[in-house]
PDB file of N, CA and C in Angstrom:
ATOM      1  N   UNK A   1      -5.735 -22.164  -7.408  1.00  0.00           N
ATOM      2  CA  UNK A   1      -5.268 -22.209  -6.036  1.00  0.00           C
ATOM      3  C   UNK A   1      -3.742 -22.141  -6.073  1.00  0.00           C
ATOM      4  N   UNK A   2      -3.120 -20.970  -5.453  1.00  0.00           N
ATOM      5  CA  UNK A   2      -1.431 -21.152  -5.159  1.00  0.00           C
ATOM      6  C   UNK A   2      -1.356 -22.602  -4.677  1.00  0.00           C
ATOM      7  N   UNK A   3       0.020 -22.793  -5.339  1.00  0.00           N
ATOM      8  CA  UNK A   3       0.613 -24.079  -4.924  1.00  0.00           C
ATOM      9  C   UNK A   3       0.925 -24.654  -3.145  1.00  0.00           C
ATOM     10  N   UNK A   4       1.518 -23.380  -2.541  1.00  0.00           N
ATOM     11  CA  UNK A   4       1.194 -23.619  -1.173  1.00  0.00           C
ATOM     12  C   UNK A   4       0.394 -24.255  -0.671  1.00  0.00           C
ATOM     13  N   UNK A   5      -1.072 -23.375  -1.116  1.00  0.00           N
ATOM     14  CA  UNK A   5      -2.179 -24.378  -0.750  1.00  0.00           C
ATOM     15  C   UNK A   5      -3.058 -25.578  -1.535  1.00  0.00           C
ATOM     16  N   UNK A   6      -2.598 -25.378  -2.643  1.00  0.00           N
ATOM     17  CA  UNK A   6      -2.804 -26.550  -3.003  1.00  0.00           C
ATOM     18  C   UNK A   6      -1.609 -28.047  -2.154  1.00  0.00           C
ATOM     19  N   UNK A   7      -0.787 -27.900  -1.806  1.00  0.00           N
ATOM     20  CA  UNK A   7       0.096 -28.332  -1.107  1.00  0.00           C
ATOM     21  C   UNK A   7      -0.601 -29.027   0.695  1.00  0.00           C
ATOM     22  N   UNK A   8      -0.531 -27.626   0.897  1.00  0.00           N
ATOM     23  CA  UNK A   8      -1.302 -28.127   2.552  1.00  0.00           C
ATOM     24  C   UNK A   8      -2.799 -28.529   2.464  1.00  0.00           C
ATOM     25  N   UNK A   9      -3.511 -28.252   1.206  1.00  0.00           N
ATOM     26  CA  UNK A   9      -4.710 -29.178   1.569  1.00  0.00           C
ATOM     27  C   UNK A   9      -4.985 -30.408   1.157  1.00  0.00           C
ATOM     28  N   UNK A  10      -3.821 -30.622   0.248  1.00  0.00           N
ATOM     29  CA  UNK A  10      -3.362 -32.438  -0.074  1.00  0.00           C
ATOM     30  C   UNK A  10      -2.771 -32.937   1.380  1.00  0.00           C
ATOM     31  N   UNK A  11      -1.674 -32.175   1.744  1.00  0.00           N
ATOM     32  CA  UNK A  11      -1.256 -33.093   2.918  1.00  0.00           C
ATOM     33  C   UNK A  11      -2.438 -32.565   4.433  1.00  0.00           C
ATOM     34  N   UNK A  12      -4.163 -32.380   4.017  1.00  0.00           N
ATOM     35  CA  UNK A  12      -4.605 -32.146   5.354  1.00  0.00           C
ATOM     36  C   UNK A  12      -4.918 -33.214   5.107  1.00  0.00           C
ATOM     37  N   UNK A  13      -5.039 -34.422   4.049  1.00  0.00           N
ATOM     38  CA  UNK A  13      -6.152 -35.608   4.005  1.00  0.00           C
ATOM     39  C   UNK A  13      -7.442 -35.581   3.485  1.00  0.00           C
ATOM     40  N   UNK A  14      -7.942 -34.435   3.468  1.00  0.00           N
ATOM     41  CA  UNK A  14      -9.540 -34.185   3.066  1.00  0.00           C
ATOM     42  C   UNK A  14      -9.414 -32.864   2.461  1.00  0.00           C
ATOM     43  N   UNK A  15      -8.688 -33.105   1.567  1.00  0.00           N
ATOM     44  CA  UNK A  15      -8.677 -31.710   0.674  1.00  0.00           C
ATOM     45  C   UNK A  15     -10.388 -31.064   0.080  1.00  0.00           C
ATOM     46  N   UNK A  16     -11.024 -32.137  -0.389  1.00  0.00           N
ATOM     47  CA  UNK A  16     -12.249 -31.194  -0.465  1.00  0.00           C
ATOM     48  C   UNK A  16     -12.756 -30.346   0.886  1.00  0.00           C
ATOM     49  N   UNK A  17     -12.912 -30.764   2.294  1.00  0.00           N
ATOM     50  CA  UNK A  17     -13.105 -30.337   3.140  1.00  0.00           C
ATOM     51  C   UNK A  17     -12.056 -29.051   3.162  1.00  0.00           C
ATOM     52  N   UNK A  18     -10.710 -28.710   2.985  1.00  0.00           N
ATOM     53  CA  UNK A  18      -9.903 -28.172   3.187  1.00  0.00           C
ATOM     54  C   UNK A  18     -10.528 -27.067   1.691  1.00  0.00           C
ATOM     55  N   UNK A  19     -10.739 -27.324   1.038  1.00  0.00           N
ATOM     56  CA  UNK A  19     -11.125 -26.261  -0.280  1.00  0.00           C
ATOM     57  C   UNK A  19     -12.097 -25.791   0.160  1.00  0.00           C
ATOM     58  N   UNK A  20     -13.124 -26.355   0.171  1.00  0.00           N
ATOM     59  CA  UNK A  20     -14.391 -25.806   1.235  1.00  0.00           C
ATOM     60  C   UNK A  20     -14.560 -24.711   1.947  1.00  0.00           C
ATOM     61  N   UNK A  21     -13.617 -24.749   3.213  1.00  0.00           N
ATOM     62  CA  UNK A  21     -13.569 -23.998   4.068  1.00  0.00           C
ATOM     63  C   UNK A  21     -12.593 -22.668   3.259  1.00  0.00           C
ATOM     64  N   UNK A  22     -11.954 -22.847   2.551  1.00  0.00           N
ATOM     65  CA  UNK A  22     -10.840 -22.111   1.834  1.00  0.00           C
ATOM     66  C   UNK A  22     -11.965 -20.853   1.114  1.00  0.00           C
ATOM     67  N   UNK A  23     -12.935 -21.831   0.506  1.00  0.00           N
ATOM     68  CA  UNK A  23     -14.224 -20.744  -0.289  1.00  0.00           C
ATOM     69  C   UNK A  23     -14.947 -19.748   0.570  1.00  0.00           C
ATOM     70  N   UNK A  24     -15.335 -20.930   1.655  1.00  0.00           N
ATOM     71  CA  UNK A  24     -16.064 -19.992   2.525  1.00  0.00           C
ATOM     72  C   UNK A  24     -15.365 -18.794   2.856  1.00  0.00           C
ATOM     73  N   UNK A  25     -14.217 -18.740   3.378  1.00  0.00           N
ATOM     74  CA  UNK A  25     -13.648 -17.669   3.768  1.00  0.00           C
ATOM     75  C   UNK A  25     -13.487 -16.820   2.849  1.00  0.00           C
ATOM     76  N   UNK A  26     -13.127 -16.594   1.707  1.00  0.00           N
ATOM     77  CA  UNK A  26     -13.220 -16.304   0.661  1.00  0.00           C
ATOM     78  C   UNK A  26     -14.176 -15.253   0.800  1.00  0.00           C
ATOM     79  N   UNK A  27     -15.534 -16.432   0.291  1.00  0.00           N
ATOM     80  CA  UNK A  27     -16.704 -15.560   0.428  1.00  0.00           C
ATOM     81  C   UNK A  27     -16.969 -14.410   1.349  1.00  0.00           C
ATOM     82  N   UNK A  28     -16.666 -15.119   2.679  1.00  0.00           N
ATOM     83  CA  UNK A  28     -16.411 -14.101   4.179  1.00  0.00           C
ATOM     84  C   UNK A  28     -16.051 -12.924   3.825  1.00  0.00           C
ATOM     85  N   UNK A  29     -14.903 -13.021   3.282  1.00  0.00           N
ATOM     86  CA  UNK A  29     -14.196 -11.889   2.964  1.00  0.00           C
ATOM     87  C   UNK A  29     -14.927 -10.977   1.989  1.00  0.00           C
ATOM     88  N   UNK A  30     -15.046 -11.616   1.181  1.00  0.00           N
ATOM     89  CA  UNK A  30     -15.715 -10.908   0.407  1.00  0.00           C
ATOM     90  C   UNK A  30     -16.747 -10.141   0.486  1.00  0.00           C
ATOM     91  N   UNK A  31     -17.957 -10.503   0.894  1.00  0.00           N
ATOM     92  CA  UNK A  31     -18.874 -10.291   2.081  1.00  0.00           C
ATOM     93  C   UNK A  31     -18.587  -8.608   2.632  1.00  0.00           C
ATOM     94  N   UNK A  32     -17.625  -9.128   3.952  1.00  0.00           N
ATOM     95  CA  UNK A  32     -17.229  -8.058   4.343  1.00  0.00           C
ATOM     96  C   UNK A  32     -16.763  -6.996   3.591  1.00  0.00           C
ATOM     97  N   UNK A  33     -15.851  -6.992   2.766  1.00  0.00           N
ATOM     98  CA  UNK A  33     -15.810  -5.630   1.805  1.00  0.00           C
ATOM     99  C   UNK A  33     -16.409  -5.186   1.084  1.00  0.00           C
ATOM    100  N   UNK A  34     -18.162  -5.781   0.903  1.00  0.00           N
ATOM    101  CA  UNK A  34     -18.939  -5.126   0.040  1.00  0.00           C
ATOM    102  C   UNK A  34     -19.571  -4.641   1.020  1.00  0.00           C
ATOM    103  N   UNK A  35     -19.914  -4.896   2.585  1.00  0.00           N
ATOM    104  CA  UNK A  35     -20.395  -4.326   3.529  1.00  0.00           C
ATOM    105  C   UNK A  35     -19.666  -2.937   4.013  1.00  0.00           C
ATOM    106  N   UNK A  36     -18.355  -3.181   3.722  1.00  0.00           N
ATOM    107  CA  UNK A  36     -17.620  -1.784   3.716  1.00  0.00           C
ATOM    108  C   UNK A  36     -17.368  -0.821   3.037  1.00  0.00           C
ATOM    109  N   UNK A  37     -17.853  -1.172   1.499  1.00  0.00           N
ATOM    110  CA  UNK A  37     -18.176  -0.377   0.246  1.00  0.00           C
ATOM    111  C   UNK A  37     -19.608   0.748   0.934  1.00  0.00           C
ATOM    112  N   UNK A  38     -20.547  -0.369   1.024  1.00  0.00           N
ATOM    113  CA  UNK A  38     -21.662   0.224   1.136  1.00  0.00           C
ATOM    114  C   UNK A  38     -21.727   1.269   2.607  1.00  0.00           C
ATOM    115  N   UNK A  39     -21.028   0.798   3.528  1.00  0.00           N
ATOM    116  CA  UNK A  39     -20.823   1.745   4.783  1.00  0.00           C
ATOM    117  C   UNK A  39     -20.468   2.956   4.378  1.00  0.00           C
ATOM    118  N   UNK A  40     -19.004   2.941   3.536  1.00  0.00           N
ATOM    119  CA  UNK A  40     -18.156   4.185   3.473  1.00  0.00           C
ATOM    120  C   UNK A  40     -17.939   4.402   1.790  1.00  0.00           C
ATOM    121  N   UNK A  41     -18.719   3.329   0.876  1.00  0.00           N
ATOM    122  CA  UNK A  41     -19.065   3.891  -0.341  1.00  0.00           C
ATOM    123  C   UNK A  41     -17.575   3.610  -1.013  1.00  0.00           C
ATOM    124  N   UNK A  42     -17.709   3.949  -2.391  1.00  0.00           N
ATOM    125  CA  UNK A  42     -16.438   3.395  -3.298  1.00  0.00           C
ATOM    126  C   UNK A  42     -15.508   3.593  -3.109  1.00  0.00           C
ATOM    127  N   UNK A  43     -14.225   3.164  -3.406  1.00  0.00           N
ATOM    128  CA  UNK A  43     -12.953   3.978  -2.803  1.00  0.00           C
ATOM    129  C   UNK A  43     -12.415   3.988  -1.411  1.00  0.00           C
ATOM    130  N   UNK A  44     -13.011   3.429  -0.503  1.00  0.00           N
ATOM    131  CA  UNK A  44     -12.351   3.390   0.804  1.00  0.00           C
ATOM    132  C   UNK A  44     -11.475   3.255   1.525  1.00  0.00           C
ATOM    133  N   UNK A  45     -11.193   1.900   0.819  1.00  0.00           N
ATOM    134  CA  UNK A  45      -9.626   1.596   1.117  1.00  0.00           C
ATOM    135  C   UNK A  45      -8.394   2.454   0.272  1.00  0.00           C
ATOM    136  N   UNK A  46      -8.661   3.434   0.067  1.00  0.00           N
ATOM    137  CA  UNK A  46      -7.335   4.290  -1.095  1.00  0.00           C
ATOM    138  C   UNK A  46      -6.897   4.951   0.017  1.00  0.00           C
ATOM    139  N   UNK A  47      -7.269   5.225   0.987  1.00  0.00           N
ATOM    140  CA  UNK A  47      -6.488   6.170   2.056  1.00  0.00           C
ATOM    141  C   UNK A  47      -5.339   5.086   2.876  1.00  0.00           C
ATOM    142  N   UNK A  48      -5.779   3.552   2.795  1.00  0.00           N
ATOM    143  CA  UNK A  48      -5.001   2.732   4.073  1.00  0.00           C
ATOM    144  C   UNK A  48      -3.905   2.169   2.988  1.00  0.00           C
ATOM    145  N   UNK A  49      -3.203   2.691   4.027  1.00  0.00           N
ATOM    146  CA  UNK A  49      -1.268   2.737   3.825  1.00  0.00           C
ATOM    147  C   UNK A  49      -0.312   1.801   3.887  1.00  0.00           C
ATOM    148  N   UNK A  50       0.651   1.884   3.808  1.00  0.00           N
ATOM    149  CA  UNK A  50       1.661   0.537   4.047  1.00  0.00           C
ATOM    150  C   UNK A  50       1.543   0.769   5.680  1.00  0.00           C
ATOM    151  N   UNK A  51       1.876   1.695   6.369  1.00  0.00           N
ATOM    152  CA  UNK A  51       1.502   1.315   7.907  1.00  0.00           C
ATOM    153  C   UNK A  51       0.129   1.243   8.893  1.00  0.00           C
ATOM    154  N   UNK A  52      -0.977   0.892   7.836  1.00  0.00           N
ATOM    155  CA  UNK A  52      -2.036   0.812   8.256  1.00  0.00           C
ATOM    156  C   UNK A  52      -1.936  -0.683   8.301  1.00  0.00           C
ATOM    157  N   UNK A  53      -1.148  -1.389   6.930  1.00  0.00           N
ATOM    158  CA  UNK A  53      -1.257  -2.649   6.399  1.00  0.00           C
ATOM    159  C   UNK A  53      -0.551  -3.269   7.510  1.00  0.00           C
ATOM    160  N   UNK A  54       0.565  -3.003   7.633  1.00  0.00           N
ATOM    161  CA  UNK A  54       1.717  -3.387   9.069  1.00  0.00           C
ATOM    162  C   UNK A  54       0.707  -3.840  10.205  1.00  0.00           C
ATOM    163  N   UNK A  55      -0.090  -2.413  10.357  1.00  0.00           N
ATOM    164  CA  UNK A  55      -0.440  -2.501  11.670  1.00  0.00           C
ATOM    165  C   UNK A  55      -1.775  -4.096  11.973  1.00  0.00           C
ATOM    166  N   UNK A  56      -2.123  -3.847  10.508  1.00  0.00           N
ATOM    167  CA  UNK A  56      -2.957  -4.761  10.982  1.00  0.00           C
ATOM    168  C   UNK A  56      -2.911  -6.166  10.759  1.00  0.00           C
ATOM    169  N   UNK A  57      -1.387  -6.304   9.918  1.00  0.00           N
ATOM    170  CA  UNK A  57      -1.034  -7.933   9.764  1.00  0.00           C
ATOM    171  C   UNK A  57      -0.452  -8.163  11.800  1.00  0.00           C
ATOM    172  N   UNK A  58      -0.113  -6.899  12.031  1.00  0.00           N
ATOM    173  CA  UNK A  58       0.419  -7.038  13.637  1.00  0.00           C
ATOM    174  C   UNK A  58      -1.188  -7.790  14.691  1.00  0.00           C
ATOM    175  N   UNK A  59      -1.819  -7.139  14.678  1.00  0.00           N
ATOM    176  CA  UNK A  59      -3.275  -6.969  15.193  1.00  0.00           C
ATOM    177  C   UNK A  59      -3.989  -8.668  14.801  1.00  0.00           C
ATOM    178  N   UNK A  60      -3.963  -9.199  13.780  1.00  0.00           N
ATOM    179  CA  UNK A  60      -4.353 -10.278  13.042  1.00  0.00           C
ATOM    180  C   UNK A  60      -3.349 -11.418  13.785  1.00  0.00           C
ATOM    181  N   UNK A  61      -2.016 -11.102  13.138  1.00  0.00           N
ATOM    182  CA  UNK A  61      -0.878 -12.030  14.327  1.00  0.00           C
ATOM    183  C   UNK A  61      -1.062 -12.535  15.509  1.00  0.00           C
ATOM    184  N   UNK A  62      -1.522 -11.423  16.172  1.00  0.00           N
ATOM    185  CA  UNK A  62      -1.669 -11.625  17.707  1.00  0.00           C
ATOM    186  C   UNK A  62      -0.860 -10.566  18.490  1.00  0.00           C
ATOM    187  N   UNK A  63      -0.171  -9.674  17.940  1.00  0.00           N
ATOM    188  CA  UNK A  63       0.960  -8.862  18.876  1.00  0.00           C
ATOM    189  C   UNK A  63       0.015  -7.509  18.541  1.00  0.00           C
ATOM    190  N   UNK A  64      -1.194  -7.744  19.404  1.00  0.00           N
ATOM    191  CA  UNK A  64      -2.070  -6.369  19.643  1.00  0.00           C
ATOM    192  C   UNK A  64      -0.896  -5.473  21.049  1.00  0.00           C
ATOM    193  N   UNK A  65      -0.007  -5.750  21.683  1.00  0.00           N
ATOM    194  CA  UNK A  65       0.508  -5.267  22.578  1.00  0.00           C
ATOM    195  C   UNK A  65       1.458  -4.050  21.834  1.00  0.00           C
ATOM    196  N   UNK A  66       1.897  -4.227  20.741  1.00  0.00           N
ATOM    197  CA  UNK A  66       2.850  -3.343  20.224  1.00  0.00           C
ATOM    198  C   UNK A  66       1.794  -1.666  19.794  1.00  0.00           C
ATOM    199  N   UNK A  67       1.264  -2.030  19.524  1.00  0.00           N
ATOM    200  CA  UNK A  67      -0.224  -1.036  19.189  1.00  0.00           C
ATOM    201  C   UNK A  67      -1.300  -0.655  20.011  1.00  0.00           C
ATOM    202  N   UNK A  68      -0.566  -1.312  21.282  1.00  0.00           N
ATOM    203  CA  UNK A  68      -1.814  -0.205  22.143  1.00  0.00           C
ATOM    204  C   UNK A  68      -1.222   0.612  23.181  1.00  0.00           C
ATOM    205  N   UNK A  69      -0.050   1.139  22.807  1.00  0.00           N
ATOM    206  CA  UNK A  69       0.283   2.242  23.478  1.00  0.00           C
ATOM    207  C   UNK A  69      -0.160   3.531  22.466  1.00  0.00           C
TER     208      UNK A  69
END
């Protein structure tokens, strides 16, 4: 675990609870990109770009407004 989070899930109080949820998502994730393997097959992500990446740390953020013009 990066130190960051090893960091914030000592100071949440219930760090096992805080690791926990840390896996799950994990898994989530994980999950999802084998569901997207199998959609669009090996290699998929080799086409998405540094401004695909932008766009969607923007989108994730919350500033969907800059991207929908």
């Amino acid at each position: 675990m990066p130190d960051e989070l090893a960091d914030e899930a000592q100071a949440s109080g219930n760090a096992s609870a805080y690791i926990a949820a840390a896996l799950r998502e994990r898994r989530r994730i994980q999950d999802d990109l084998a569901i997207m393997a199998d959609l669009w097959g090996p290699g998929w992500q080799d086409g998405i770009g540094d401004d695909d990446r932008a766009r969607a740390a923007r989108l994730v953020g919350g500033d969907a407004t800059a991207d929908a013009a």
